[in-house]
C-alpha atoms as a PDB file:
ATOM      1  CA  UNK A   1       0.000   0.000   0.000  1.00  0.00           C
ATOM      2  CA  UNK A   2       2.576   1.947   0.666  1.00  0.00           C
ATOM      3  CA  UNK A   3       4.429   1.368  -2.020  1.00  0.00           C
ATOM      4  CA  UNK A   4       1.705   2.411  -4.384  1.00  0.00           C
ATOM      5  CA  UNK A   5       1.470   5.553  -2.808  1.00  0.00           C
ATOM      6  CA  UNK A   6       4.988   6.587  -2.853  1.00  0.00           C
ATOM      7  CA  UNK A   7       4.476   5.722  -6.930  1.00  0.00           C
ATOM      8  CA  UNK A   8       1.309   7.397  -7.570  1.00  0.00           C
ATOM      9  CA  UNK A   9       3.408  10.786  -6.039  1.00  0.00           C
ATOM     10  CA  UNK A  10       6.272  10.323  -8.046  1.00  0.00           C
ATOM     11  CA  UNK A  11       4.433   9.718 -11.279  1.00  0.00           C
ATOM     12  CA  UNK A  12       2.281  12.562 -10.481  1.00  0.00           C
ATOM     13  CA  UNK A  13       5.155  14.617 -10.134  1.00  0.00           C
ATOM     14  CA  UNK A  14       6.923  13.718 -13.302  1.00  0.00           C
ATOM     15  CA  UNK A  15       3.927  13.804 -15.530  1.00  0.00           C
ATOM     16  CA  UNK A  16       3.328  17.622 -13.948  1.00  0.00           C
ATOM     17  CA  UNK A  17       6.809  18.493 -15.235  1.00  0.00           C
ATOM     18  CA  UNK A  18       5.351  17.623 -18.998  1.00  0.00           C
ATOM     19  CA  UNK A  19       2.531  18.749 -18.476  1.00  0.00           C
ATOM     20  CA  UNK A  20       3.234  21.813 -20.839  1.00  0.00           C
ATOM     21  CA  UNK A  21       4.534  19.076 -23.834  1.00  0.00           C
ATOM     22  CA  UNK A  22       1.251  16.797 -23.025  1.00  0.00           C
ATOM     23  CA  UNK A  23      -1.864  19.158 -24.951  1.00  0.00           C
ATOM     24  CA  UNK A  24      -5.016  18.416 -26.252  1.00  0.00           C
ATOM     25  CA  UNK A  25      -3.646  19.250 -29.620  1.00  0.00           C
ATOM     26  CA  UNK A  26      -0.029  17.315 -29.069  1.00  0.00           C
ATOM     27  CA  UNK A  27      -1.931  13.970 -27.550  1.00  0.00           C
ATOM     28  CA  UNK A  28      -5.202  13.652 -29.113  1.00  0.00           C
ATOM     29  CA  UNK A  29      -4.570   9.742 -27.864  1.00  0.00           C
ATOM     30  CA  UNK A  30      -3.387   8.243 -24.941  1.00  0.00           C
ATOM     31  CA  UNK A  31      -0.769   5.950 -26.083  1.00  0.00           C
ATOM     32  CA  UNK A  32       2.641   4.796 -26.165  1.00  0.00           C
ATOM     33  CA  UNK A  33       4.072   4.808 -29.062  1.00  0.00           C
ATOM     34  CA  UNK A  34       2.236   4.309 -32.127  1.00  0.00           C
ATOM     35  CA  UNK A  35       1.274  -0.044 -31.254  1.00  0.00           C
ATOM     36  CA  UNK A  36      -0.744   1.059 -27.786  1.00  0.00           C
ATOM     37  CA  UNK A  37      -3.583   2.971 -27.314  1.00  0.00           C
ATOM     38  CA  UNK A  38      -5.225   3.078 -24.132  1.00  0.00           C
ATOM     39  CA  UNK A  39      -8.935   3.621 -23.721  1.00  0.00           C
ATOM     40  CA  UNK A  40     -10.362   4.815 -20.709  1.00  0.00           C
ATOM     41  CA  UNK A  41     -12.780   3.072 -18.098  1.00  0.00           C
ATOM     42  CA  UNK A  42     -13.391   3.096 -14.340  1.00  0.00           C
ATOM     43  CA  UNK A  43     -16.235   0.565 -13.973  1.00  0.00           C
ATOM     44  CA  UNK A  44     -18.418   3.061 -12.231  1.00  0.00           C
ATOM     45  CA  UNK A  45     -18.877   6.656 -13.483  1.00  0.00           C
ATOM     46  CA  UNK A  46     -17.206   5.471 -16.866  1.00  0.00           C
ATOM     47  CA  UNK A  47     -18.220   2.043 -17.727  1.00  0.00           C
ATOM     48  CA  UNK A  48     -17.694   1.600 -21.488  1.00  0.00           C
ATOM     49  CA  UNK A  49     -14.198   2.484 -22.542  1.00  0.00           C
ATOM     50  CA  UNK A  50     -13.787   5.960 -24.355  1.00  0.00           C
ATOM     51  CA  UNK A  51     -10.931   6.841 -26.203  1.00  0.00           C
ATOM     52  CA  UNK A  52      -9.544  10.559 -25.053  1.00  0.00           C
ATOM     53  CA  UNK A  53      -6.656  12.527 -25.318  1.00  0.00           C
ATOM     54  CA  UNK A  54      -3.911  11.477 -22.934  1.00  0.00           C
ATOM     55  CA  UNK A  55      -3.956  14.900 -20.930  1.00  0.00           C
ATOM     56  CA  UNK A  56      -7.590  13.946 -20.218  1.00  0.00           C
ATOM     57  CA  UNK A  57      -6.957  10.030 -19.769  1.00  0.00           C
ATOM     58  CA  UNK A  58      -4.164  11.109 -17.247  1.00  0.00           C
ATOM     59  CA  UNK A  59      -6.366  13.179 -15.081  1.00  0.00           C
ATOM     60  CA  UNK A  60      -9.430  10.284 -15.336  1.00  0.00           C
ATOM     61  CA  UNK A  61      -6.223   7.966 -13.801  1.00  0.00           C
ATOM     62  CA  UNK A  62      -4.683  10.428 -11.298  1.00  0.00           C
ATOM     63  CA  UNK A  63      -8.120  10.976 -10.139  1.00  0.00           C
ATOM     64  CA  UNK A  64      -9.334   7.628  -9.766  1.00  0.00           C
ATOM     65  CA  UNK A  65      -6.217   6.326  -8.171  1.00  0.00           C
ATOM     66  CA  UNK A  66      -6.231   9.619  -5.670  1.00  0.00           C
ATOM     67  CA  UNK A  67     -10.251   8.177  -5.356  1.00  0.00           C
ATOM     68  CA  UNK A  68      -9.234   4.815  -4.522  1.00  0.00           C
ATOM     69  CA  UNK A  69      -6.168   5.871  -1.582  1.00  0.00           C
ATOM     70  CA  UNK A  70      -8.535   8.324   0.263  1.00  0.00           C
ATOM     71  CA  UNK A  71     -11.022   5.085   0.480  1.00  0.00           C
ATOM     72  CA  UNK A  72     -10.429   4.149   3.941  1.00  0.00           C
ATOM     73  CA  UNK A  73     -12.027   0.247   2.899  1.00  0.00           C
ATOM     74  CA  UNK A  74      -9.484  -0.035   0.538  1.00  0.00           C
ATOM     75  CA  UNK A  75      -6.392   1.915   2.437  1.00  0.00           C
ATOM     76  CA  UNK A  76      -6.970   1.709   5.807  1.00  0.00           C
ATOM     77  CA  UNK A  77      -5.215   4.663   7.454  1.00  0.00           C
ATOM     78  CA  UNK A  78      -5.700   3.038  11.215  1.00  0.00           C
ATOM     79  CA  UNK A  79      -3.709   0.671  13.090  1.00  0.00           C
ATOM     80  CA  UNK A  80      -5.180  -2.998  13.183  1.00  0.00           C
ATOM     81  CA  UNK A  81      -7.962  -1.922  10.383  1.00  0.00           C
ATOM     82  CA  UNK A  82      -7.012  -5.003   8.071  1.00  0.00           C
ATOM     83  CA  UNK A  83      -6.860  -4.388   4.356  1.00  0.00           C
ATOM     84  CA  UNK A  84      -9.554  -6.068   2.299  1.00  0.00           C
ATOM     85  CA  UNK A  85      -9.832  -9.015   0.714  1.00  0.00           C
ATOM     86  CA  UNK A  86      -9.472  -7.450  -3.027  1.00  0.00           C
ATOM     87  CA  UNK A  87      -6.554  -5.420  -1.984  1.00  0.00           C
ATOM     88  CA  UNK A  88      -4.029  -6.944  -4.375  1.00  0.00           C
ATOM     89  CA  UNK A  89      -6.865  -7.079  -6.822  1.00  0.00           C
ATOM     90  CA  UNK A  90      -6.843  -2.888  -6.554  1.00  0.00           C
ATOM     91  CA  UNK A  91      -3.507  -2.470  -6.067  1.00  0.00           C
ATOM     92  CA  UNK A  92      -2.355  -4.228  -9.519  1.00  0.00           C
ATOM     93  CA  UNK A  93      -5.270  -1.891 -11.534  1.00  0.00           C
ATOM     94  CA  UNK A  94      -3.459   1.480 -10.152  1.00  0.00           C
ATOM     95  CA  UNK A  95       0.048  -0.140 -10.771  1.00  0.00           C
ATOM     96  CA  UNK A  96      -0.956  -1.443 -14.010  1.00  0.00           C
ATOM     97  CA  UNK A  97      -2.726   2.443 -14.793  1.00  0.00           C
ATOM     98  CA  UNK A  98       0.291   3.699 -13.195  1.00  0.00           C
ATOM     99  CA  UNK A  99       2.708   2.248 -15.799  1.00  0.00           C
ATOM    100  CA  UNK A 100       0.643   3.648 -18.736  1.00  0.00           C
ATOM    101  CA  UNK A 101       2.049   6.942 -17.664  1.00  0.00           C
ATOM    102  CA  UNK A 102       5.521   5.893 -17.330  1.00  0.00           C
ATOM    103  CA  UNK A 103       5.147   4.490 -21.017  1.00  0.00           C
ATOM    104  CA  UNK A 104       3.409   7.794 -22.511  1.00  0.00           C
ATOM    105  CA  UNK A 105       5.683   9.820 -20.872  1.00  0.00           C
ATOM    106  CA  UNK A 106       8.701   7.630 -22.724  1.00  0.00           C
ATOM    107  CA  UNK A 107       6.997   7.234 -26.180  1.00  0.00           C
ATOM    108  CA  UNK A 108       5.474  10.964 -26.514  1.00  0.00           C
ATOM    109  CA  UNK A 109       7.292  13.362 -24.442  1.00  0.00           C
ATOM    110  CA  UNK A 110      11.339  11.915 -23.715  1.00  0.00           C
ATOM    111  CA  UNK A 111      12.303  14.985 -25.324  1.00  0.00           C
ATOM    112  CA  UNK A 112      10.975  17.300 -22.946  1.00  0.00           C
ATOM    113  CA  UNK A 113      12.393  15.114 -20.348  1.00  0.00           C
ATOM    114  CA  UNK A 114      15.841  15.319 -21.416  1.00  0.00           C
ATOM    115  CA  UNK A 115      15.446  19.273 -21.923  1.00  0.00           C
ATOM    116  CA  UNK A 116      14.573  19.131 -18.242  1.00  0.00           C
ATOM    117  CA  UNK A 117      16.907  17.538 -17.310  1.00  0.00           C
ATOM    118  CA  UNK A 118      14.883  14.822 -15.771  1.00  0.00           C
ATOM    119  CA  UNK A 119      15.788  11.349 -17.276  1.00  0.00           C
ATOM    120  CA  UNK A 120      18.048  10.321 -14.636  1.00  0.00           C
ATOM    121  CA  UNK A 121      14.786  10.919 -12.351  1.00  0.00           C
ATOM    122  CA  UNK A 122      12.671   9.044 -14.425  1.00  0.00           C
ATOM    123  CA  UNK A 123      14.644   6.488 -15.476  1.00  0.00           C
ATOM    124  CA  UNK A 124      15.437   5.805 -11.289  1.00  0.00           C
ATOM    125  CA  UNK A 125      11.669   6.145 -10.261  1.00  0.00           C
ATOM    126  CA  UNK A 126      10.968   4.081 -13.404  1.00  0.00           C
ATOM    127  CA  UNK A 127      13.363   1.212 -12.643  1.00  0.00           C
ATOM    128  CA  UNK A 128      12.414   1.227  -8.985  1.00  0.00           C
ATOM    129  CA  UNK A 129       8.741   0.483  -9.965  1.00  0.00           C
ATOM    130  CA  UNK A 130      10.091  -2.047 -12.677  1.00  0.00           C
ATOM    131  CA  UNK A 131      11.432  -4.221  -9.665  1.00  0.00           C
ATOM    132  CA  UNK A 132       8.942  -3.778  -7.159  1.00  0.00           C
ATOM    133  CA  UNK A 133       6.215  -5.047 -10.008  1.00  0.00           C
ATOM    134  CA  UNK A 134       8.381  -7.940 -11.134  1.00  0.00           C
ATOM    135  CA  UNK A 135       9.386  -8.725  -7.502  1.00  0.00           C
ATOM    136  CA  UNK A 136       5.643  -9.247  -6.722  1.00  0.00           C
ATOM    137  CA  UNK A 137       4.006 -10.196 -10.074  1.00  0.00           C
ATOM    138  CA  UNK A 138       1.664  -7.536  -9.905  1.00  0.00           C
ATOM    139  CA  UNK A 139       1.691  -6.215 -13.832  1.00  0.00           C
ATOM    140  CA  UNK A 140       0.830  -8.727 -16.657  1.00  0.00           C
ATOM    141  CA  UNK A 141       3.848  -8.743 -19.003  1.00  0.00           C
ATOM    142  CA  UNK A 142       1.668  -8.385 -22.167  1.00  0.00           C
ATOM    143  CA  UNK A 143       0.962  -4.931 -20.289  1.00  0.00           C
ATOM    144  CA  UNK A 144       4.375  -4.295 -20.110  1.00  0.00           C
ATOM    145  CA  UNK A 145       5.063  -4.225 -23.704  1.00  0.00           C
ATOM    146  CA  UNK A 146       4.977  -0.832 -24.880  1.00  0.00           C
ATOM    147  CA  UNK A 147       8.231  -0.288 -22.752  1.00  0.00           C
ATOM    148  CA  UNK A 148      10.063  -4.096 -22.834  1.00  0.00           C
ATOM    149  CA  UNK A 149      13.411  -3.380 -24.452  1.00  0.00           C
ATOM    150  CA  UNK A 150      13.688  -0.207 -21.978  1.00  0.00           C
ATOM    151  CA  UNK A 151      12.745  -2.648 -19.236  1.00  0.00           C
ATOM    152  CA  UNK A 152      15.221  -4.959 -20.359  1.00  0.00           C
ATOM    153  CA  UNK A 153      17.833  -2.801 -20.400  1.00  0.00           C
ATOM    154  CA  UNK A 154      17.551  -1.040 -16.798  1.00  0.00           C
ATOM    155  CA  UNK A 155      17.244  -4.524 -15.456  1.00  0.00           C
ATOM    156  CA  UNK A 156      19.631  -6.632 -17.200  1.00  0.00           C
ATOM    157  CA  UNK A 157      22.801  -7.715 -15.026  1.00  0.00           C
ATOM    158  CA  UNK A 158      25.164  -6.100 -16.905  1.00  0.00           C
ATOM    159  CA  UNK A 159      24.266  -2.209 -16.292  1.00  0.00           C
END
């Protein structure tokens, strides 16, 4: 839980550094890289997945995940309130959501990020989240995709 917190902040972070780069006009779509499109859906307001522009997909996803850590049945604040029994099943949704951020941000606005001088911030945050999801098992590979060669190389033995 925590964990997923201190990621959601981070990402949140980063992608407000862009946020200039990530338009309307410059992301109609929310995707990474021209293979992955993401739709967006959160089983309750939005229940049918619309396609949007990946400033508005981004703030549907911050949102939702910000919805789901102020839910006190789903992130207990309180000492000895247990977590529920769909936790993990929560948990992998944000971190899956999570990484479609890391993977736009990569794809569609790297540029910016190395103008910022940022990549050494994103690629850290980035491969920290890479081995706490692997560690665990908590993001499909197939979902991983869009960013697998990157993946492989910040994790490989050699670096």
């Amino acid at each position: 839980a925590f964990t997923a917190v201190d990621f959601f902040n981070q990402i949140n972070m980063l992608y407000g550094t862009i946020t200039d780069f990530c338009t309307e006009e410059s992301c109609p779509v929310m995707s990474a890289g021209p293979k992955y499109e993401y739709y967006w859906a959160d089983g309750t307001n939005i229940k049918k997945p619309i396609k949007c522009s990946a400033p508005k997909y981004i703030d549907y996803l911050m949102t939702w995940v910000q919805d789901q850590l102020d839910d006190e049945t789903l992130f207990p604040s309180k000492i000895g309130v247990p977590f529920p029994k769909n936790f993990m099943s929560v948990a992998k949704t944000i971190l899956k959501r999570l990484f479609r951020v890391y993977a736009h941000i990569y794809h569609q606005h790297f540029d910016p990020v190395i103008q910022l001088q940022e990549e050494a911030h994103l690629n850290t945050s980035f491969k920290h989240f890479i081995f706490f999801v692997q560690e665990f098992n908590l993001i499909d590979r197939r979902e991983l995709a869009p960013l697998q060669e990157l993946i492989e190389k910040l994790t490989s033995k050699d670096r």
